[in-house]
C-alpha atoms as a PDB file:
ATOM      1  CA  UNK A   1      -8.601  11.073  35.522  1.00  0.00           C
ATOM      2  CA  UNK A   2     -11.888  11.282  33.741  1.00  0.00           C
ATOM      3  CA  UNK A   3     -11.760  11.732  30.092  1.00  0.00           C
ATOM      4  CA  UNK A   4     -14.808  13.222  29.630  1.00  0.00           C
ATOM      5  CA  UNK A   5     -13.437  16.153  32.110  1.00  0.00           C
ATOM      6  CA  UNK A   6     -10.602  16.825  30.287  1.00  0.00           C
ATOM      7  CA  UNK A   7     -12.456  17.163  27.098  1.00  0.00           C
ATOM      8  CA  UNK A   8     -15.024  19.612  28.979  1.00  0.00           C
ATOM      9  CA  UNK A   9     -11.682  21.491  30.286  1.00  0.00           C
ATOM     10  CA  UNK A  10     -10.550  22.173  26.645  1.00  0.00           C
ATOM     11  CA  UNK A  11     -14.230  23.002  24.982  1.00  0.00           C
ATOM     12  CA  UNK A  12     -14.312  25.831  28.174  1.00  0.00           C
ATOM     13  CA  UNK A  13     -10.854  26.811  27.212  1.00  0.00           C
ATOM     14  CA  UNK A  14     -12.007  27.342  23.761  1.00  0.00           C
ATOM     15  CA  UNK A  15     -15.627  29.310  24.504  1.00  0.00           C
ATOM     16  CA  UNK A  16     -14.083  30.998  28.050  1.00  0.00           C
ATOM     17  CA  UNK A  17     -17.469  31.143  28.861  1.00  0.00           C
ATOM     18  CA  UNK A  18     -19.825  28.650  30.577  1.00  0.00           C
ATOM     19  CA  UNK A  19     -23.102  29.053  28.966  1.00  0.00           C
ATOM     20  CA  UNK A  20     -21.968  28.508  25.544  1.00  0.00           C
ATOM     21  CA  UNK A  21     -19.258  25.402  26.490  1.00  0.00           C
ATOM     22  CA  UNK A  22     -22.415  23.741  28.273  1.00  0.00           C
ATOM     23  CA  UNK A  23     -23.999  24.233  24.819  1.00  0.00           C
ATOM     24  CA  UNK A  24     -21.621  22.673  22.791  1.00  0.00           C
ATOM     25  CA  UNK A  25     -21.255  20.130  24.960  1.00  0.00           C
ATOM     26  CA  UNK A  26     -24.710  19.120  25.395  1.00  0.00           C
ATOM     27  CA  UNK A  27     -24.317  19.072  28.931  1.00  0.00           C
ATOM     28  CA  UNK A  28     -26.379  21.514  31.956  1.00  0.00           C
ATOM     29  CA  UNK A  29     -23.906  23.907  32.863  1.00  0.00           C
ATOM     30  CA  UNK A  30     -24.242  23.137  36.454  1.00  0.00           C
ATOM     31  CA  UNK A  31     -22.741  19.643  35.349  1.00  0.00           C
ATOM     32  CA  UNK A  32     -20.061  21.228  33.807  1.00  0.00           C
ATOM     33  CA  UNK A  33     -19.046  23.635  36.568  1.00  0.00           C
ATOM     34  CA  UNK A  34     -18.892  20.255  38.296  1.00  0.00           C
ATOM     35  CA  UNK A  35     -16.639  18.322  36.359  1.00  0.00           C
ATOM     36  CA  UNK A  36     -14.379  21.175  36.095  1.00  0.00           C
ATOM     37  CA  UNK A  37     -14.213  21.624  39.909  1.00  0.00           C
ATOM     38  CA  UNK A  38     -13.557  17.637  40.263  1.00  0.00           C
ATOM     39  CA  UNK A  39     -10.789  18.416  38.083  1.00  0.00           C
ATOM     40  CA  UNK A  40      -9.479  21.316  39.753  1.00  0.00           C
ATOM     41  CA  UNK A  41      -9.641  19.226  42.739  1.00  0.00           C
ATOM     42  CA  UNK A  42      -7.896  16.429  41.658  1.00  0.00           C
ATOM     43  CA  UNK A  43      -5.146  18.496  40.542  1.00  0.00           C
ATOM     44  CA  UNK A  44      -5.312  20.558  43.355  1.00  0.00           C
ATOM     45  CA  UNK A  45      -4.895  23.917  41.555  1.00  0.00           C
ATOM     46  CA  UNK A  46      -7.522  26.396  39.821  1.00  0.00           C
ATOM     47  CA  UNK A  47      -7.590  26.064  36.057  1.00  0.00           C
ATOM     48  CA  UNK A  48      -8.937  29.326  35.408  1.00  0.00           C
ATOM     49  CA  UNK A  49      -9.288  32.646  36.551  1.00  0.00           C
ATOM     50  CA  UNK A  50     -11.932  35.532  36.751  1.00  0.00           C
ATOM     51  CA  UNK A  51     -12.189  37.979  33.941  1.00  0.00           C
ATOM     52  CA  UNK A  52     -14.669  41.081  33.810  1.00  0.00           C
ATOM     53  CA  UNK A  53     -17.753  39.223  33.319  1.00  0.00           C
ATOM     54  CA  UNK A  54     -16.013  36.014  31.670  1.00  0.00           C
ATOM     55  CA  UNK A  55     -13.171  33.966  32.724  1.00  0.00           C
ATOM     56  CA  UNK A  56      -9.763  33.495  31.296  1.00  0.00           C
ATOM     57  CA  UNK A  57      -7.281  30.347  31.210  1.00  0.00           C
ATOM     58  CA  UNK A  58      -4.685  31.019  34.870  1.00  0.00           C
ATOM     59  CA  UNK A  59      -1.452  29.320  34.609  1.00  0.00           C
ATOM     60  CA  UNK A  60      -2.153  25.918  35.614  1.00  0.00           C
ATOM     61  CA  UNK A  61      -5.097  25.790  32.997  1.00  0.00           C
ATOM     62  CA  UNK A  62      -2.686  27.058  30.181  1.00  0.00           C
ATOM     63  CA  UNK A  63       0.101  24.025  31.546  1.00  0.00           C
ATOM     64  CA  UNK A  64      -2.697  21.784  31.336  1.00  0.00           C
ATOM     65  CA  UNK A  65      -4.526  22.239  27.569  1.00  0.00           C
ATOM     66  CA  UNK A  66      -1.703  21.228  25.679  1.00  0.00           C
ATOM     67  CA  UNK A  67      -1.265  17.389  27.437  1.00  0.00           C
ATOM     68  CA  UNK A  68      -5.244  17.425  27.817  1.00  0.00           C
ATOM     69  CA  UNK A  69      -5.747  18.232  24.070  1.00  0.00           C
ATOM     70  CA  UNK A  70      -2.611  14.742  23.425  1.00  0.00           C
ATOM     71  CA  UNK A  71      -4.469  12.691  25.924  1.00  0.00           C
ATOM     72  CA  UNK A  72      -8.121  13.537  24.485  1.00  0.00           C
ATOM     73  CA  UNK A  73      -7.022  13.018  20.555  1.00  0.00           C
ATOM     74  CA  UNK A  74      -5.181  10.118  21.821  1.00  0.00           C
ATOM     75  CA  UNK A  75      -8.442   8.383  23.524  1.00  0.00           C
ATOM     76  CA  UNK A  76     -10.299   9.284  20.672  1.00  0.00           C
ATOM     77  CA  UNK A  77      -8.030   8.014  18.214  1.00  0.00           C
ATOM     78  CA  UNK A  78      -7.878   4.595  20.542  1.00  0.00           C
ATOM     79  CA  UNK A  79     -11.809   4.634  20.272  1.00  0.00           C
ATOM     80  CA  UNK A  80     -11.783   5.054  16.262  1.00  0.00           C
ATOM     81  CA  UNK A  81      -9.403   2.249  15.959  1.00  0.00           C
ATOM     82  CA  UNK A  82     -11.215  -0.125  17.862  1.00  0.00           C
ATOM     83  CA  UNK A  83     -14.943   0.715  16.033  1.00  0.00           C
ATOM     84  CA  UNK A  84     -13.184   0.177  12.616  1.00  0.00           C
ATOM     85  CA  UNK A  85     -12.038  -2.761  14.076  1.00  0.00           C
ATOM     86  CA  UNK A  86     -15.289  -3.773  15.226  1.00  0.00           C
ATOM     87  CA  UNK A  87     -17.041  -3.292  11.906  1.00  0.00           C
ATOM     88  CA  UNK A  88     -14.613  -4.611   9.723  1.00  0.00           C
ATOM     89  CA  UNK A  89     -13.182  -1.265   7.913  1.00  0.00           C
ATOM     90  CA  UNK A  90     -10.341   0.530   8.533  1.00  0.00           C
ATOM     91  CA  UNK A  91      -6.329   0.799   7.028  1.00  0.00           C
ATOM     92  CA  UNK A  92      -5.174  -1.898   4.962  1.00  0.00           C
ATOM     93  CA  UNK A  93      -1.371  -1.885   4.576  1.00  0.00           C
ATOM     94  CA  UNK A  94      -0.460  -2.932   1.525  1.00  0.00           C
ATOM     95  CA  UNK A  95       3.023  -3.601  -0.491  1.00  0.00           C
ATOM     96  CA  UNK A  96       3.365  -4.505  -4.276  1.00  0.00           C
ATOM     97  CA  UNK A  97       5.978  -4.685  -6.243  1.00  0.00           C
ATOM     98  CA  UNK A  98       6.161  -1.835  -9.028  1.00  0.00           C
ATOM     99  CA  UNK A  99       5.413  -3.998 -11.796  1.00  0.00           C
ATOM    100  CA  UNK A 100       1.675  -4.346 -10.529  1.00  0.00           C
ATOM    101  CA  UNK A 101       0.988  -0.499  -9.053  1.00  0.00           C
ATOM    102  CA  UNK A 102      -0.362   0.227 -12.833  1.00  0.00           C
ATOM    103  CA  UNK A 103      -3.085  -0.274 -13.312  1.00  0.00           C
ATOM    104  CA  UNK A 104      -3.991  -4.063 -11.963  1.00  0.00           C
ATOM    105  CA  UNK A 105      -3.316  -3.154  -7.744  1.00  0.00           C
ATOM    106  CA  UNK A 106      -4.831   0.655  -8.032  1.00  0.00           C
ATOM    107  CA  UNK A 107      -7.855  -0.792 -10.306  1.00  0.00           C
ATOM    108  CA  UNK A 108      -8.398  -3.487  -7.562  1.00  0.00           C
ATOM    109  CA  UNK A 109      -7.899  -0.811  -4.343  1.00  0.00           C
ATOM    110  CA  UNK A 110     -10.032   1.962  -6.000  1.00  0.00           C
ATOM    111  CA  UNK A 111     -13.003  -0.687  -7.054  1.00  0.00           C
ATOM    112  CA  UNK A 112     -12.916  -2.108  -3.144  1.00  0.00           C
ATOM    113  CA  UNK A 113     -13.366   1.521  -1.449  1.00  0.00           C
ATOM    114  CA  UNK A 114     -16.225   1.855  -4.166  1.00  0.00           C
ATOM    115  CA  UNK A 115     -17.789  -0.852  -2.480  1.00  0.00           C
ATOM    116  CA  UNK A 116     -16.509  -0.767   0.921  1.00  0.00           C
ATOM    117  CA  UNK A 117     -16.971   3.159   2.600  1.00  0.00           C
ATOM    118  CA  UNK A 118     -14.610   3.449   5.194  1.00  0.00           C
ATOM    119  CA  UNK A 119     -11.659   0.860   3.969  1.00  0.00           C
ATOM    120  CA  UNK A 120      -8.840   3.228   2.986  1.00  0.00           C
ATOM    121  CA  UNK A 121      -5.278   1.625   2.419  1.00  0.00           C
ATOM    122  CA  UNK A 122      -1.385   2.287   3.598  1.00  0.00           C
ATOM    123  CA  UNK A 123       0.616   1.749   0.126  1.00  0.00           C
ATOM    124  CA  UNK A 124       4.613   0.860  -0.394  1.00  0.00           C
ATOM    125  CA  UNK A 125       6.560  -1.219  -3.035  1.00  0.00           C
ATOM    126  CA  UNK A 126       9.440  -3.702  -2.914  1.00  0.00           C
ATOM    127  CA  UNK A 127      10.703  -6.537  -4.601  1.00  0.00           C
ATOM    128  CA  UNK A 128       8.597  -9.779  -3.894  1.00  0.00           C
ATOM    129  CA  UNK A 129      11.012 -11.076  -1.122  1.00  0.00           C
ATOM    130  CA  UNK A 130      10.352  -7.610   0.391  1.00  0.00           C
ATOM    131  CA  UNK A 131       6.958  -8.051   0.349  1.00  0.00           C
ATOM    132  CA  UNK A 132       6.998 -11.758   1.497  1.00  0.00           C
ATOM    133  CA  UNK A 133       9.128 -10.979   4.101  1.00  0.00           C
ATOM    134  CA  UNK A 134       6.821  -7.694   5.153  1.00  0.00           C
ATOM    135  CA  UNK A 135       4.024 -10.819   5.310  1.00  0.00           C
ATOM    136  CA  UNK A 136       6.092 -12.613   7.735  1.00  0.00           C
ATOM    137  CA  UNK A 137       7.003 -10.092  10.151  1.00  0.00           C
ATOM    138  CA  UNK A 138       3.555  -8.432  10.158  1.00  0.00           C
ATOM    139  CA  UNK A 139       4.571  -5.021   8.904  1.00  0.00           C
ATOM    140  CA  UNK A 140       2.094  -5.424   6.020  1.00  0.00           C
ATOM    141  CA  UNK A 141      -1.399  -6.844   5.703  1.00  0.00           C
ATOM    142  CA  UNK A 142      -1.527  -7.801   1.816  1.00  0.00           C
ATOM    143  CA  UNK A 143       1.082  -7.991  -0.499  1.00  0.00           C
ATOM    144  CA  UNK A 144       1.225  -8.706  -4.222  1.00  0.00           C
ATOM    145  CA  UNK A 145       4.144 -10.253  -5.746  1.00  0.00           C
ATOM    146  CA  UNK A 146       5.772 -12.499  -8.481  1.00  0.00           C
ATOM    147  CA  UNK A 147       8.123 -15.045  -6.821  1.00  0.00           C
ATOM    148  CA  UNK A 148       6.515 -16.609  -3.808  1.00  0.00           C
ATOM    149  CA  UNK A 149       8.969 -17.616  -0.829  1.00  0.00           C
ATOM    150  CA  UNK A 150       7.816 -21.051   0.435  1.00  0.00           C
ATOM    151  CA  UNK A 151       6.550 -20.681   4.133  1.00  0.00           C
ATOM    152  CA  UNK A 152       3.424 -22.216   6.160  1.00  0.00           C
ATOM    153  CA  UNK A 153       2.382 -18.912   7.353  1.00  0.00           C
ATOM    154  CA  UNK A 154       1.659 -17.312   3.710  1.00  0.00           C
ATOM    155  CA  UNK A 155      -0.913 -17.987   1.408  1.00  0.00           C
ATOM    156  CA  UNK A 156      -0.881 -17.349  -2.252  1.00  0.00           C
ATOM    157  CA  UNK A 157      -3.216 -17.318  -4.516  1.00  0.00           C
ATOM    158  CA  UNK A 158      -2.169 -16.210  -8.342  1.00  0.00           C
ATOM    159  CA  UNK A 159      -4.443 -13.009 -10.022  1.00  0.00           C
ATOM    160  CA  UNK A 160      -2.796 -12.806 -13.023  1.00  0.00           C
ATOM    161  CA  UNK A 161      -0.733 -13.975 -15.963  1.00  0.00           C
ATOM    162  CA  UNK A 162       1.718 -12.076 -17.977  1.00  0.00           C
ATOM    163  CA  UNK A 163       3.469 -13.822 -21.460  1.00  0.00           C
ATOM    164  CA  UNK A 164       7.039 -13.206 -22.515  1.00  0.00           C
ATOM    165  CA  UNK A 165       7.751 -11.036 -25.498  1.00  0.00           C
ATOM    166  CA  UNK A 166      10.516  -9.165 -26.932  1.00  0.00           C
ATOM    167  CA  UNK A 167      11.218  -5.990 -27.091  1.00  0.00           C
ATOM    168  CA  UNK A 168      13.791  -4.220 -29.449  1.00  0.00           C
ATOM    169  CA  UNK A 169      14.317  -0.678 -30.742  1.00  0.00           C
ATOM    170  CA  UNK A 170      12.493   0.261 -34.160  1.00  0.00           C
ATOM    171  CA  UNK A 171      15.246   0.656 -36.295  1.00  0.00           C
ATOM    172  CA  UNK A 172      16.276  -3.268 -35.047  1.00  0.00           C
ATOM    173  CA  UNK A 173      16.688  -5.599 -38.148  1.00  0.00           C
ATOM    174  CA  UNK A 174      13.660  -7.762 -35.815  1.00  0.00           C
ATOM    175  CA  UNK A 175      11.644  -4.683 -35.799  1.00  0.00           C
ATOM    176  CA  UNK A 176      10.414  -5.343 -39.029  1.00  0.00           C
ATOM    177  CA  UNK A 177       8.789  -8.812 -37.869  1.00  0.00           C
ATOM    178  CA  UNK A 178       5.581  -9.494 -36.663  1.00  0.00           C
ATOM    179  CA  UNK A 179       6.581 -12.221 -34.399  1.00  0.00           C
ATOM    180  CA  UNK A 180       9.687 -13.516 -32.964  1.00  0.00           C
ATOM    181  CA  UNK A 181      11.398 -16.661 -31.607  1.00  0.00           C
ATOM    182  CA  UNK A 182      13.698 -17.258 -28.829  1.00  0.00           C
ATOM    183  CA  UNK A 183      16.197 -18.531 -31.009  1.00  0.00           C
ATOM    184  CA  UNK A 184      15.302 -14.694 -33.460  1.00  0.00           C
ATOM    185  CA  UNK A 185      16.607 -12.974 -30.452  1.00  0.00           C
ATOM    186  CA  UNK A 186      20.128 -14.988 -29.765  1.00  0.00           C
ATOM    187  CA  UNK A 187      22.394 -12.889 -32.130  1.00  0.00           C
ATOM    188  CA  UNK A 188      21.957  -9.851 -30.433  1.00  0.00           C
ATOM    189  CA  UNK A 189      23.226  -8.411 -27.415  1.00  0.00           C
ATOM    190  CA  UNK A 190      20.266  -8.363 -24.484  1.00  0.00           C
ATOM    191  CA  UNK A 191      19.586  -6.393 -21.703  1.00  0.00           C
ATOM    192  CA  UNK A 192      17.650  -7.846 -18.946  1.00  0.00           C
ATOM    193  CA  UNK A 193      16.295  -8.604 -15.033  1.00  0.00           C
ATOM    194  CA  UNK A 194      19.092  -8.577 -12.591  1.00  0.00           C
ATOM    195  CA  UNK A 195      18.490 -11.616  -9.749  1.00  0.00           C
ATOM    196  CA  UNK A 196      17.179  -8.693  -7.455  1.00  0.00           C
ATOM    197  CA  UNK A 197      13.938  -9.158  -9.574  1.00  0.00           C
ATOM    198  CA  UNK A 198      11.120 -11.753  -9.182  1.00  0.00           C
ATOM    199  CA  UNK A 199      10.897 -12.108 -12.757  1.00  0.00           C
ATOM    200  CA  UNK A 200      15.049 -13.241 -13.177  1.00  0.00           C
ATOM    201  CA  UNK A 201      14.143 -16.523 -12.470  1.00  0.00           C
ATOM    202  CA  UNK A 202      10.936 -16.941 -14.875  1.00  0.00           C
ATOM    203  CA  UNK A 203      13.413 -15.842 -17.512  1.00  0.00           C
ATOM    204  CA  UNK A 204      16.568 -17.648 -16.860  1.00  0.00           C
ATOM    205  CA  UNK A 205      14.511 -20.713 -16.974  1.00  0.00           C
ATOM    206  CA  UNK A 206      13.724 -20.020 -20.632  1.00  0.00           C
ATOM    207  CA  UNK A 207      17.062 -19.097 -21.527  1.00  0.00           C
ATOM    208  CA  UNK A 208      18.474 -22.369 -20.173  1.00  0.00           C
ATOM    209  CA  UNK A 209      18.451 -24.887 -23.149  1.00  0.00           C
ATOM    210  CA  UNK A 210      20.660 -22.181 -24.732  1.00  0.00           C
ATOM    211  CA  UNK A 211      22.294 -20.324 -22.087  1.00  0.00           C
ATOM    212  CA  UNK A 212      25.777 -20.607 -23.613  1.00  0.00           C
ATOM    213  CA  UNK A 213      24.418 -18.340 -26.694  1.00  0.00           C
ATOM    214  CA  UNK A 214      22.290 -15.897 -24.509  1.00  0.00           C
ATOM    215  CA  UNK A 215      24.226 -12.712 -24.763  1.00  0.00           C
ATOM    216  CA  UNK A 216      23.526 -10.591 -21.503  1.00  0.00           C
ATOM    217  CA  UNK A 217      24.800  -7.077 -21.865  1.00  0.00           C
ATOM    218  CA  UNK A 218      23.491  -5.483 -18.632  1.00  0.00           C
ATOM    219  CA  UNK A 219      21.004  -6.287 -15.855  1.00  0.00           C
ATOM    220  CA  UNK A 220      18.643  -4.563 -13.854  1.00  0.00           C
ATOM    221  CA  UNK A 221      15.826  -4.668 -11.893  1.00  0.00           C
ATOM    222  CA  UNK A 222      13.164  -2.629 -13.167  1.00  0.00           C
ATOM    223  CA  UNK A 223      11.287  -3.324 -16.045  1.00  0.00           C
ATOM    224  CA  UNK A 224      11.383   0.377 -16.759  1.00  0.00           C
ATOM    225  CA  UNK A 225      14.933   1.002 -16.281  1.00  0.00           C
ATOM    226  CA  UNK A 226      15.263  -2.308 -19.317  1.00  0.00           C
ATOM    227  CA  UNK A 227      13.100  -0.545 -21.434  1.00  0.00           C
ATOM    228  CA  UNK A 228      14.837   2.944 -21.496  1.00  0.00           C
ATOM    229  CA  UNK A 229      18.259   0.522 -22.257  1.00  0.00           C
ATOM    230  CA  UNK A 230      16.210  -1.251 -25.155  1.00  0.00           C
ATOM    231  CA  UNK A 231      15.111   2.328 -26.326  1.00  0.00           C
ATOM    232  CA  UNK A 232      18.676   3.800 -26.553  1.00  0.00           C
ATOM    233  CA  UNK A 233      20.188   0.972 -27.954  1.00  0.00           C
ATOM    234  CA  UNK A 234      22.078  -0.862 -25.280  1.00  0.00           C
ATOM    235  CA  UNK A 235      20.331  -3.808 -26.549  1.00  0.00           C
ATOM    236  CA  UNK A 236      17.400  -5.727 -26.883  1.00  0.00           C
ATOM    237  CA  UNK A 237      14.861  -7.293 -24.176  1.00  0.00           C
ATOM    238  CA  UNK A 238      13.057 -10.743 -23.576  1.00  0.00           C
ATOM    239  CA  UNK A 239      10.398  -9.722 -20.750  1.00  0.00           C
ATOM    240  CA  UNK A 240       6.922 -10.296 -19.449  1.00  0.00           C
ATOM    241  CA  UNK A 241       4.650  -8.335 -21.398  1.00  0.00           C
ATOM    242  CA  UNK A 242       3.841  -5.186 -19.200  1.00  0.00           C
ATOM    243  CA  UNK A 243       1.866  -2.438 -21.032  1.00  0.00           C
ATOM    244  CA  UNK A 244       2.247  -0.011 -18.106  1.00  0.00           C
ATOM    245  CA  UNK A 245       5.789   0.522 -19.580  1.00  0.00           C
ATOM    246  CA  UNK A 246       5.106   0.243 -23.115  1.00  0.00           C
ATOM    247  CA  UNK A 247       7.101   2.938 -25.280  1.00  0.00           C
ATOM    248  CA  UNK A 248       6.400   4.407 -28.773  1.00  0.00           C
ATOM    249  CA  UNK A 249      10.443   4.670 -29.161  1.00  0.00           C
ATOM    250  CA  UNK A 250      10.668   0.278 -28.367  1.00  0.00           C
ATOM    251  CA  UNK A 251       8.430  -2.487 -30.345  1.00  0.00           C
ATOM    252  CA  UNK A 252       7.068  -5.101 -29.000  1.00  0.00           C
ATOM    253  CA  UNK A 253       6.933  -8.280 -30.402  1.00  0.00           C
ATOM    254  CA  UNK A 254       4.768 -11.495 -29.596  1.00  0.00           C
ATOM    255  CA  UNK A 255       7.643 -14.422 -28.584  1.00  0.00           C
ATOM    256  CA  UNK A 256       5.887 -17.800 -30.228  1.00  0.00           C
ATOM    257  CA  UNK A 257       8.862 -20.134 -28.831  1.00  0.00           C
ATOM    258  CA  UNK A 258       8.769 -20.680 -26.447  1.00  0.00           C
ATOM    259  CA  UNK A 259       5.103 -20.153 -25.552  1.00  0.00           C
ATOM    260  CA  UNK A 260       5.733 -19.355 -21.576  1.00  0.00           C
ATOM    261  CA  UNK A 261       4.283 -16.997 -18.729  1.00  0.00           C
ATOM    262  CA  UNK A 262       4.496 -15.944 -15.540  1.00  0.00           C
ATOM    263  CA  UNK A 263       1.763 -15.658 -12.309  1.00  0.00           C
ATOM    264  CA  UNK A 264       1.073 -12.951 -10.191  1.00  0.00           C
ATOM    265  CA  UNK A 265       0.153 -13.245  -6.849  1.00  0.00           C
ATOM    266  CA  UNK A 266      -1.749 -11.782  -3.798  1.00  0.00           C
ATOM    267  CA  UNK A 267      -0.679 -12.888  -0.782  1.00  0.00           C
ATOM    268  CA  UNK A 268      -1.698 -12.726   2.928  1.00  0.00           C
ATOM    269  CA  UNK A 269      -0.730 -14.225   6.572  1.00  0.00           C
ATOM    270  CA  UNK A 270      -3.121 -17.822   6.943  1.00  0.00           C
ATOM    271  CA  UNK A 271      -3.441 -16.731  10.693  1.00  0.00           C
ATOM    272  CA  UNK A 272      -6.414 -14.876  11.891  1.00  0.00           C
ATOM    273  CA  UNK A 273      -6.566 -10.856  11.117  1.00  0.00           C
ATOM    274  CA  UNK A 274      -8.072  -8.675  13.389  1.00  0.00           C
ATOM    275  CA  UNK A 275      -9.033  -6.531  10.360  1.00  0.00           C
ATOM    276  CA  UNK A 276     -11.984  -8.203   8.940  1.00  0.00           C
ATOM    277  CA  UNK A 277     -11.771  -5.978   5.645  1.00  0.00           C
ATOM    278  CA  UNK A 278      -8.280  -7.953   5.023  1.00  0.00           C
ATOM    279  CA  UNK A 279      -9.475 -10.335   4.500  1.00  0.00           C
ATOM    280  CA  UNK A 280     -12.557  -9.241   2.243  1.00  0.00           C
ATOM    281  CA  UNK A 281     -10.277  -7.702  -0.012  1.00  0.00           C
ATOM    282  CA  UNK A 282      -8.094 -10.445  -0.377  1.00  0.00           C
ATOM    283  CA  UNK A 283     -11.234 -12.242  -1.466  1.00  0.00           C
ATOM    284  CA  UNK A 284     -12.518  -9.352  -3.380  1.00  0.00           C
ATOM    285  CA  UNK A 285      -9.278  -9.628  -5.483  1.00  0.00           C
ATOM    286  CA  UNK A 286      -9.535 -13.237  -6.705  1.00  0.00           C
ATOM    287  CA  UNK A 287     -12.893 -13.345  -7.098  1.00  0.00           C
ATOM    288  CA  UNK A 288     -12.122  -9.971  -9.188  1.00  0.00           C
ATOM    289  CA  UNK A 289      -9.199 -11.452 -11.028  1.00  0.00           C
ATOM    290  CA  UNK A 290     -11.121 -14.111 -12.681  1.00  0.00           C
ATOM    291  CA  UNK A 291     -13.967 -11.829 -14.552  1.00  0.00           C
ATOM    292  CA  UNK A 292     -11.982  -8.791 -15.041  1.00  0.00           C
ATOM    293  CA  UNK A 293      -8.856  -7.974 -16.810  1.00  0.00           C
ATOM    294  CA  UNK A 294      -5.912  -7.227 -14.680  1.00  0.00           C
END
């Protein structure tokens, strides 16, 4: 069945009236009456129907628009794909964990479609095994996350660094400090990642020469969720410095011991993308990363 026929089928069905379809269409309208009698003929039924001086859609024309209109957007759809494809632009899904949605992976999306008309991109969030695993399985295109799974299929490459501080409510006997050490903190009862988060690990690690006096109170996995405890006085917080959930009701306060951070990474299958605007914003993003800050 000839595409172009169908397409001609549903224009007619719109104008119901030869002259003008053939217009639209940019076609003779002797070359339309033929592709609309091939059709007819390969169905073997009339499509439409006589009318005064115009015609009108018969019953095997009105059976007929509805899968011709699903087989024409779906052909046309098919042909979109593949020119995106062909030039390099397109839908870029993406995952990131919520920690970098504000404002370091929107800052680096918006700049790229500045630069790049046509690139658009297919956003969800998870926690960085989510998004490694999304990697591996193909369901994603880039992902950005904290805590890299080891795999020879993924490549990492880190965009950022965040420092630990501490965060504590301001009526906190720290509050009034400028500055604070691990050891400040130990006293007090502290709120903090659960091992659902990538960042449980970075801070565990710290605690470990004095886990025996580290005082966990509750655990969870968003940074947000820690701060709102912090704020109502379920405790106090040692974190990676995030300004996206900075409060005016919690202080934070610059940890000097020990001096530690954490990397950030964008990550991306090493085998070959059909997308060539993958990889261009994976590139985009590193070479961004290093003279802007994220």
């Amino acid at each position: 069945m000839n595409i172009d026929h169908l397409r001609y089928f549903i224009v007619l069905s719109q104008e119901m009236h030869y002259s003008r379809a053939a217009e639209r269409l940019s076609i003779s309208q002797s070359g339309l009456s033929h592709a609309i009698a091939a059709l007819e003929k390969e169905l073997g039924v009339p499509l439409f129907r006589k009318s005064g001086r115009g015609i009108q859609l018969g019953q095997y024309g009105l059976a007929l628009l509805p899968q011709a209109q699903q087989i024409v957007s779906m052909a046309d759809s098919c042909l979109h794909s593949f020119r995106m494809l062909r030039e390099g632009v397109g839908t870029i899904r993406l995952k990131t964990i919520p920690l970098l949605i504000i404002p370091t992976v929107t800052r680096l999306c918006r700049l790229f479609k500045e630069q790049n008309p046509g690139c658009d991109f297919q956003f969800s969030t998870g926690m960085s095994r989510e998004v490694c695993q999304a990697l591996k399985e193909d369901k994603i295109d880039i992902g950005f996350c904290s805590k890299p799974i080891e795999d020879p299929s993924l490549e990492y490459v880190s965009i950022q660094r965040r420092r630990l501080v501490a965060a504590v409510p301001p009526d906190h006997p720290l509050a009034g400090q400028e500055t604070v050490s691990l050891d400040d903190t130990l006293p007090y009862s502290h709120v903090t990642y659960s091992w659902v988060s990538g960042q449980r690990d970075m801070v565990d690690k710290v605690f470990a020469p004095v886990r025996d006096r580290w005082r966990i109170a509750y655990e969870v996995e968003d940074a947000n969720f820690i701060m709102e405890l912090v704020a109502q006085g379920f405790g106090i917080t040692v974190m990676l410095d995030t300004p996206p959930v900075h409060r005016p009701d919690v202080k934070i306060l610059p940890l000097t011991t020990p001096d530690s951070e954490s990397h950030f990474y964008i990550a991306r299958r090493k085998d070959l993308h059909p997308l060539s605007a993958i990889d261009r914003f994976f590139d985009f993003c590193v070479e961004t990363s290093k003279v802007l800050p994220l």
